[in-house]
N, C-alpha and C. Protein backbone atom coordinates (compact mmCIF):
# COMPACT_ATOMS: atom_id res chain seq x y z
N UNK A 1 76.07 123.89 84.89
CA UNK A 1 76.96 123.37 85.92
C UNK A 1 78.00 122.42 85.32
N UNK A 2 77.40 121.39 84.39
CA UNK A 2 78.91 120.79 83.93
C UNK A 2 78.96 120.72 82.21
N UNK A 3 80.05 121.15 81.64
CA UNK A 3 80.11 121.30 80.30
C UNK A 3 79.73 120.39 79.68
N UNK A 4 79.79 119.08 79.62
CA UNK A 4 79.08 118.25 78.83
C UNK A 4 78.03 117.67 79.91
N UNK A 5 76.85 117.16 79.19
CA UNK A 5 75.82 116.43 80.20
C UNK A 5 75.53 115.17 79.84
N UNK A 6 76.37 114.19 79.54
CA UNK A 6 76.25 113.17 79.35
C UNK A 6 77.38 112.13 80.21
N UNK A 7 78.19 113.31 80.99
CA UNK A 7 79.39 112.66 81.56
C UNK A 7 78.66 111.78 82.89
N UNK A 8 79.08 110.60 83.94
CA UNK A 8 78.40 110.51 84.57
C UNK A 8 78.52 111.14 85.69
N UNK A 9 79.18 111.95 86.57
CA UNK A 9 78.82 113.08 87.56
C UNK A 9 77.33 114.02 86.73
N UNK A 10 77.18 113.90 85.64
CA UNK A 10 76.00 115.21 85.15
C UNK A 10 75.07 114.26 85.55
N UNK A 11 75.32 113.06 85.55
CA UNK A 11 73.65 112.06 84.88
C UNK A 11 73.64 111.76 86.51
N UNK A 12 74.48 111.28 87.26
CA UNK A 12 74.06 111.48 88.46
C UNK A 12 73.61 112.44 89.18
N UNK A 13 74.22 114.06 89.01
CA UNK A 13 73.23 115.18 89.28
C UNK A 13 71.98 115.35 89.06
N UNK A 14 71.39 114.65 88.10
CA UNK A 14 70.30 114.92 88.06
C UNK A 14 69.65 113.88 88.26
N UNK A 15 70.09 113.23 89.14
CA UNK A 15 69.05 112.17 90.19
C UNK A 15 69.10 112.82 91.52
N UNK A 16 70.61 113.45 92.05
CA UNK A 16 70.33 113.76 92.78
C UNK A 16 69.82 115.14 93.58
N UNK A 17 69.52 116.14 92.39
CA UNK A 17 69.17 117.74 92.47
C UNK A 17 67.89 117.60 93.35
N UNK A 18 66.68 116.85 93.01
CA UNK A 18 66.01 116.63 93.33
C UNK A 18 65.83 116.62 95.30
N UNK A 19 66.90 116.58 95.87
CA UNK A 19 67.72 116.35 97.41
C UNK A 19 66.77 115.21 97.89
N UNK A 20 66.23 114.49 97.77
CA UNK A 20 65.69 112.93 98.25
C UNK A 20 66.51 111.67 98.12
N UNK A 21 66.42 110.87 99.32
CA UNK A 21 67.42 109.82 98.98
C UNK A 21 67.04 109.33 97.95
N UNK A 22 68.54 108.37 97.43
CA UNK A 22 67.80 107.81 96.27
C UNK A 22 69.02 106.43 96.42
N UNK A 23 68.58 105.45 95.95
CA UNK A 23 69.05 103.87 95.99
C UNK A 23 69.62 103.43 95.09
N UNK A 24 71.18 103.23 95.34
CA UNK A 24 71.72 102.81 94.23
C UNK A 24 71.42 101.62 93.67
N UNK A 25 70.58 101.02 94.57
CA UNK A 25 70.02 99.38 94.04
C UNK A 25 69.61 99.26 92.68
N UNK A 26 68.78 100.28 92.77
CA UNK A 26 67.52 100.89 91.33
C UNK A 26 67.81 101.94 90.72
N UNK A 27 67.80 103.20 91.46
CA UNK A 27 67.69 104.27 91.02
C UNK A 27 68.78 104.78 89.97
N UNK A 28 69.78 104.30 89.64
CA UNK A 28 70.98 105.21 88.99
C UNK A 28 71.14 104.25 88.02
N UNK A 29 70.20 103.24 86.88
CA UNK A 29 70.45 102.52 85.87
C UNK A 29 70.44 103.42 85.07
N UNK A 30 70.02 103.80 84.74
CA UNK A 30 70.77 104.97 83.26
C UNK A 30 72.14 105.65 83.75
N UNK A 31 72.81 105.49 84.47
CA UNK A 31 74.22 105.56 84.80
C UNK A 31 75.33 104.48 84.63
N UNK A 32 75.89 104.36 82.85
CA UNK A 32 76.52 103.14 82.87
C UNK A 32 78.00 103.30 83.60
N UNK A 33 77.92 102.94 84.98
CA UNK A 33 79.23 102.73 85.66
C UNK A 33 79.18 101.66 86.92
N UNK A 34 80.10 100.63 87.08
CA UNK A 34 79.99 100.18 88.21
C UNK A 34 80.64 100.68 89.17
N UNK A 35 81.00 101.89 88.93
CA UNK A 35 82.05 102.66 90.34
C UNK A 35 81.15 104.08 90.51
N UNK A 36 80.02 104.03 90.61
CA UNK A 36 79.02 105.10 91.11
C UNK A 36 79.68 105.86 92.13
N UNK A 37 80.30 105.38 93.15
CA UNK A 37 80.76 106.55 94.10
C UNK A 37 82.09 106.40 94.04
N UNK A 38 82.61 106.34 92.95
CA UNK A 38 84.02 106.96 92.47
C UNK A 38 84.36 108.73 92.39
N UNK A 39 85.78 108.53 91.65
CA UNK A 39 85.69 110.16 91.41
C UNK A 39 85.06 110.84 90.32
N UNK A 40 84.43 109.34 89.36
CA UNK A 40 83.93 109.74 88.26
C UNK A 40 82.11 110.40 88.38
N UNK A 41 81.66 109.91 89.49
CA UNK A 41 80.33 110.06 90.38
C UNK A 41 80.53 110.78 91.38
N UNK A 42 80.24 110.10 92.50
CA UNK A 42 79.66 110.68 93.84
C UNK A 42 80.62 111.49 93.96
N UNK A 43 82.18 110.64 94.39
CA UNK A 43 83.21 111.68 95.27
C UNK A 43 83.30 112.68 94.57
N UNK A 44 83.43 112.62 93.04
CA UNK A 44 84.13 114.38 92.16
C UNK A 44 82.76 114.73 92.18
N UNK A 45 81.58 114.75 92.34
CA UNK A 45 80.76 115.52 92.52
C UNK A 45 80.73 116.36 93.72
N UNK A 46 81.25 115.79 95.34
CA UNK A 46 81.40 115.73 96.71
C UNK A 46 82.77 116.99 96.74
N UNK A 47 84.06 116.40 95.51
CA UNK A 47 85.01 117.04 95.47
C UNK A 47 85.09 118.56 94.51
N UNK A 48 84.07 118.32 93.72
CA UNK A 48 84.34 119.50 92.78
C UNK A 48 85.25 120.01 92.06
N UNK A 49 85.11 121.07 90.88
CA UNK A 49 86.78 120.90 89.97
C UNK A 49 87.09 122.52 90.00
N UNK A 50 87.99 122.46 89.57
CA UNK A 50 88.43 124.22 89.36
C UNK A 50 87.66 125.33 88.52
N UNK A 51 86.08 124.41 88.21
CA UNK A 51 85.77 124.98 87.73
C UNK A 51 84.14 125.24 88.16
N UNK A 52 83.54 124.51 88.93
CA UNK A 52 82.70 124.02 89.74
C UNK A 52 82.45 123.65 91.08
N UNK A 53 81.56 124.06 92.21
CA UNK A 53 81.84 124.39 93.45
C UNK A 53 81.60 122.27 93.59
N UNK A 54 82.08 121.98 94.69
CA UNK A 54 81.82 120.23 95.47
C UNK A 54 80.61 120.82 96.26
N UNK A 55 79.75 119.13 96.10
CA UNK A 55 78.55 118.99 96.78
C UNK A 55 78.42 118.78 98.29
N UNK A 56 77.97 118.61 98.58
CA UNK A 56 77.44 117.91 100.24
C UNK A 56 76.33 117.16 99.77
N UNK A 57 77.07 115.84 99.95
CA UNK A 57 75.96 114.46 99.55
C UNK A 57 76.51 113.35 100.83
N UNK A 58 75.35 112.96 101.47
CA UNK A 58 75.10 111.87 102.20
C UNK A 58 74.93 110.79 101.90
N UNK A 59 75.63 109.69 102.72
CA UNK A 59 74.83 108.18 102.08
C UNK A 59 74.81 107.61 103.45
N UNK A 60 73.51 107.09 103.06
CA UNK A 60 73.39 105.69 104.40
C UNK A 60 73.13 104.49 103.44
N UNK A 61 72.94 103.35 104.39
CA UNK A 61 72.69 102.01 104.04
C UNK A 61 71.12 101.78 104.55
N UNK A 62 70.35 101.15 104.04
CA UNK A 62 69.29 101.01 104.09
C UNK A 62 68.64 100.10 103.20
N UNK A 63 67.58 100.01 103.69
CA UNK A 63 66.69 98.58 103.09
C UNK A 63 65.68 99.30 102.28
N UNK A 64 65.62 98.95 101.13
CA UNK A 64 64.42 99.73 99.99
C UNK A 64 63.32 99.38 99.99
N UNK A 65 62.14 99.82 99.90
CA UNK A 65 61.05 99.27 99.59
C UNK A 65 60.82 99.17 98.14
N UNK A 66 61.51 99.28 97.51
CA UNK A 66 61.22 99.06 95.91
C UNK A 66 61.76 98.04 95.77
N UNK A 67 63.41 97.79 95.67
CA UNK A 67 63.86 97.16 95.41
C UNK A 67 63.93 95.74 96.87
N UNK A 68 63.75 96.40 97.55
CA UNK A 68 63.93 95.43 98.93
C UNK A 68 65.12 94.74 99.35
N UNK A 69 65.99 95.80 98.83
CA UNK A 69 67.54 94.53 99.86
C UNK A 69 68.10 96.20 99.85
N UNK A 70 69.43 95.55 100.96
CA UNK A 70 70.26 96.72 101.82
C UNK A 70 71.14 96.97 100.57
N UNK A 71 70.82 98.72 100.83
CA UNK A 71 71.57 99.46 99.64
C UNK A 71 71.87 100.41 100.58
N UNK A 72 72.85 101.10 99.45
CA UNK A 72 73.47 102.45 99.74
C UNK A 72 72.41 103.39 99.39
N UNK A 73 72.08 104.27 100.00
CA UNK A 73 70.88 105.48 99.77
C UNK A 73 72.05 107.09 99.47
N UNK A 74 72.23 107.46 98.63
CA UNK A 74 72.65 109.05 98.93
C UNK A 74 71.32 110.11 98.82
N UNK A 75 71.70 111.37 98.69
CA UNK A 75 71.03 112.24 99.13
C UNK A 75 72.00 113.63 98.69
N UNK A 76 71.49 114.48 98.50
CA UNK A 76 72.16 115.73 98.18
C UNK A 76 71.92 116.72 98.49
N UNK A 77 72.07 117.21 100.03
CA UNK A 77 71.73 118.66 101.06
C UNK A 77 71.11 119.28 100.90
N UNK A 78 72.02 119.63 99.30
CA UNK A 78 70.85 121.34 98.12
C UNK A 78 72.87 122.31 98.58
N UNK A 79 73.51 121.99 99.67
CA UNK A 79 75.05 122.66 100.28
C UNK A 79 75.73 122.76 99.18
N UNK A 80 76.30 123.74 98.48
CA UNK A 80 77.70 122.94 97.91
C UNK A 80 78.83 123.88 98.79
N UNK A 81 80.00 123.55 98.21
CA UNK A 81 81.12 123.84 99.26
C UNK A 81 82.51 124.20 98.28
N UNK A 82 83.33 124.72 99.20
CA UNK A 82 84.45 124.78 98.18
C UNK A 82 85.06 123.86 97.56
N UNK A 83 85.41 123.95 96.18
CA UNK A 83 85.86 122.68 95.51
C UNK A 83 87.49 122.28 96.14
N UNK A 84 87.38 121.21 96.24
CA UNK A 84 88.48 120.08 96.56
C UNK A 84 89.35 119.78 95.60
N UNK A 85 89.50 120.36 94.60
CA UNK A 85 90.18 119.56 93.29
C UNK A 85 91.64 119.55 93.43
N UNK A 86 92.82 118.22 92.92
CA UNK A 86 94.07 118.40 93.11
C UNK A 86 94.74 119.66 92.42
N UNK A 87 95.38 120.46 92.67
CA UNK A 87 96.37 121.27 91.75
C UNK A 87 97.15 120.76 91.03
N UNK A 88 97.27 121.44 89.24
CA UNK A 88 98.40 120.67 89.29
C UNK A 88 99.53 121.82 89.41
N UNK A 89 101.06 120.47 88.49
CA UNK A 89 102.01 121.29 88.87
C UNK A 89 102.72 121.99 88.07
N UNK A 90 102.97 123.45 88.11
CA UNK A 90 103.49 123.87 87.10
C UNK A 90 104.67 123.33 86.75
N UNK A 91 105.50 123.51 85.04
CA UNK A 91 105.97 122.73 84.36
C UNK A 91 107.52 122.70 85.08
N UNK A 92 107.78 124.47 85.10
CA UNK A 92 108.93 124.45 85.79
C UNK A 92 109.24 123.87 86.67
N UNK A 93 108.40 123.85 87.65
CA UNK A 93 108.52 123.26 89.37
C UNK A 93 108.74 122.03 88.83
N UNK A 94 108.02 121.00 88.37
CA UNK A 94 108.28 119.49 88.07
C UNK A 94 109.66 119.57 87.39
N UNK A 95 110.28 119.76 86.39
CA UNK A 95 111.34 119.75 85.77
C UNK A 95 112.22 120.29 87.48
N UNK A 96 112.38 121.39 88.06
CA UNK A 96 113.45 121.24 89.58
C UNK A 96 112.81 119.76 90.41
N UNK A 97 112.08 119.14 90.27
CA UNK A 97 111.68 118.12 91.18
C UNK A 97 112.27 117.25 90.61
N UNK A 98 112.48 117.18 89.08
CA UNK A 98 113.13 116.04 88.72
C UNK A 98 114.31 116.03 88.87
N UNK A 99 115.13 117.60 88.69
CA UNK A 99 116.53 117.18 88.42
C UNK A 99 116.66 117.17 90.09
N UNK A 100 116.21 117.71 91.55
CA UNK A 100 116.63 117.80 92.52
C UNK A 100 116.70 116.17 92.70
N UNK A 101 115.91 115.35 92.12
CA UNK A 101 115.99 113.69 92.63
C UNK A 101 116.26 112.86 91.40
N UNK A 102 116.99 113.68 90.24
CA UNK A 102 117.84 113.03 89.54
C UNK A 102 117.30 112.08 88.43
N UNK A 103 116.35 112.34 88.22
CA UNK A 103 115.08 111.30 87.45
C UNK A 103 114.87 109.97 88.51
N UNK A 104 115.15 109.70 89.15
CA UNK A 104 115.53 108.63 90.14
C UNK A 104 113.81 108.27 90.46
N UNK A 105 113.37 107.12 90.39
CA UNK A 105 111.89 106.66 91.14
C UNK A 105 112.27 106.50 92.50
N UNK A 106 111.45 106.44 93.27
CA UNK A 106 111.67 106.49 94.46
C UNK A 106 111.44 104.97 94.48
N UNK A 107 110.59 104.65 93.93
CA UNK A 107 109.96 103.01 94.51
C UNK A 107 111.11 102.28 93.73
N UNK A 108 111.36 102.25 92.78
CA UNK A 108 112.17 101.03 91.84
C UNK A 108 113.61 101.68 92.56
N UNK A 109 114.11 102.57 92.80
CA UNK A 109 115.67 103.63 93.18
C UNK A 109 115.92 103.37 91.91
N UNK A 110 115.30 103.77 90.62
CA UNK A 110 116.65 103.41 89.33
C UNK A 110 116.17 104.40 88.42
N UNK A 111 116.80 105.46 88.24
CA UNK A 111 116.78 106.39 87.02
C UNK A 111 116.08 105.99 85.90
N UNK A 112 115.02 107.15 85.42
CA UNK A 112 114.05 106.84 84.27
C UNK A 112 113.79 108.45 83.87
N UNK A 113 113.38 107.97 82.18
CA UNK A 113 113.17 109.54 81.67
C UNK A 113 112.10 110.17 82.08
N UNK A 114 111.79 111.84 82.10
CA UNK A 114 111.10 112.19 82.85
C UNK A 114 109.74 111.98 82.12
N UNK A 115 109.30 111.54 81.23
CA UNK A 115 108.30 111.60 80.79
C UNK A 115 107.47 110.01 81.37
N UNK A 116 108.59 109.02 81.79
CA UNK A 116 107.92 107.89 82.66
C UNK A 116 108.07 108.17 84.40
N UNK A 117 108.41 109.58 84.96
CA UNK A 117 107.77 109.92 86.30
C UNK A 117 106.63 110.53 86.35
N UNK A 118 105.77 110.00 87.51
CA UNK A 118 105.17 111.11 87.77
C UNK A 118 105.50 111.70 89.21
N UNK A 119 105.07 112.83 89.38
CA UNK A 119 105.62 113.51 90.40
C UNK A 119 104.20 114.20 91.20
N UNK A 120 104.06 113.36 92.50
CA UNK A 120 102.62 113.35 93.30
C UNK A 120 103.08 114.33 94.23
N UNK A 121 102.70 115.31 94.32
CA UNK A 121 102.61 116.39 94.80
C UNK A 121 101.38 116.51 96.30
N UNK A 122 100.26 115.37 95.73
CA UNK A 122 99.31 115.93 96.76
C UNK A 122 99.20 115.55 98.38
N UNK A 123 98.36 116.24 98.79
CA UNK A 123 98.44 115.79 100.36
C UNK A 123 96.85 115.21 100.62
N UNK A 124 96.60 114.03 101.43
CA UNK A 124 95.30 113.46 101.76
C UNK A 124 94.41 114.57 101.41
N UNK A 125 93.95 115.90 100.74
CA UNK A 125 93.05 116.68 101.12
C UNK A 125 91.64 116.38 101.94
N UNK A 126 91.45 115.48 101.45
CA UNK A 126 89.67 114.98 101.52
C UNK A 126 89.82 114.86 103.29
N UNK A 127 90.71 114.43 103.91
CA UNK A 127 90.89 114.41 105.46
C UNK A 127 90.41 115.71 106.67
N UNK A 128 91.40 116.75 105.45
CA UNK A 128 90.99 118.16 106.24
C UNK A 128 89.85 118.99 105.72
N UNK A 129 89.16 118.87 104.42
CA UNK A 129 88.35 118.90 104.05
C UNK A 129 88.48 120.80 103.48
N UNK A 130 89.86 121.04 103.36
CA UNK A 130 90.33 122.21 102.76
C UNK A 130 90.67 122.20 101.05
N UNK A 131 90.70 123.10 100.57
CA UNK A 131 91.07 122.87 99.37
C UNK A 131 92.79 123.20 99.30
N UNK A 132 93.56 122.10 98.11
CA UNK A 132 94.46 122.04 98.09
C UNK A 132 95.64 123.48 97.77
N UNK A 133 96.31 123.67 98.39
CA UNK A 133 97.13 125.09 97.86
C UNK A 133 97.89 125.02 96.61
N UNK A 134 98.14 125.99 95.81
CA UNK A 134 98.96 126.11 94.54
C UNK A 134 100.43 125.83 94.93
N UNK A 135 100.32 125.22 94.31
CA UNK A 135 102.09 125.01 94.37
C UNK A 135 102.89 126.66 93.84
N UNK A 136 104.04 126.44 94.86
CA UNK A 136 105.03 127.63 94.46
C UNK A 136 105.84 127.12 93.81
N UNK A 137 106.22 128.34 92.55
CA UNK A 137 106.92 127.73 91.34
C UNK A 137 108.34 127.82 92.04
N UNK A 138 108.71 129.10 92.54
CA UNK A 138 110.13 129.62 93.23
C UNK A 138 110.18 128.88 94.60
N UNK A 139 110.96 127.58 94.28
CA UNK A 139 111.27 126.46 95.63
C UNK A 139 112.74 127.02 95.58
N UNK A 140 113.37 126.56 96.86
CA UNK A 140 114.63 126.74 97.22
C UNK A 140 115.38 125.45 97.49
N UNK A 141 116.35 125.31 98.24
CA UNK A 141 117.51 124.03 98.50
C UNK A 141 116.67 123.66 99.84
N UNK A 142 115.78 124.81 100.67
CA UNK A 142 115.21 124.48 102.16
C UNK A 142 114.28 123.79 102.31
N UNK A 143 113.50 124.48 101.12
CA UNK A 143 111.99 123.41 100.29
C UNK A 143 111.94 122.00 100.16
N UNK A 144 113.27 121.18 100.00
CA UNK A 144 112.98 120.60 99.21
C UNK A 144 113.62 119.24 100.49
């Protein structure tokens, strides 16, 4: 399931394959991260990549009997789902995005080379809970 197994989405999979809650209080110390339900954990596990289906993982809050104070509990269905992952953008399309807005930042308004834009393409996905569409390389003057 994931090419290396030392990344931490792997080391958290395999706390949570098992599908029993489990407490981030205690349970996920051999996971060196303090952003456990980042995209580097929970969510890109939740979100999945272009190469790997996203999970269905739950969390509640709850009081442990091991550890005994209010934690986050997840859990992992056994579901997975279609992956969520951003697209990116092909090279061409970004190069018409740049010259259609001139290298121009939107936030600063002041022209910069294209290698200091980036060009965010995505839409909230995680909201509609669809996976994101490929960008079309052939945009027009209507597109845009």
């Amino acid at each position: 399931m994931f090419k290396k197994n030392n990344t931490i989405q792997s080391k958290v999979f395999s706390i949570l394959q098992d599908q029993k809650w489990h407490c981030r209080g205690h349970e996920y110390t051999g996971v060196a991260s303090g952003q456990l339900a980042g995209g580097g954990g929970i969510q890109g596990l939740e979100r999945g990549t272009k190469s790997r289906p996203g999970l269905v993982i739950v969390s509640e809050l709850k009081i442990c009997n091991v550890c005994l104070k209010k934690s986050t509990f997840d859990r992992w269905t056994g579901e997975i789902k279609e992956a969520n992952a951003a697209t990116s953008i092909p090279k061409s399309l970004l190069m018409q995005i740049l010259s259609h807005y001139k290298h121009t930042d939107v936030i600063e308004q002041r022209k910069r080379e294209g290698h200091e834009l980036i060009v965010d393409l995505r839409f909230p996905m995680e909201r509609w809970e669809r996976a994101e569409d490929a960008h079309c390389v052939a945009t027009t003057k209507t597109d845009s």
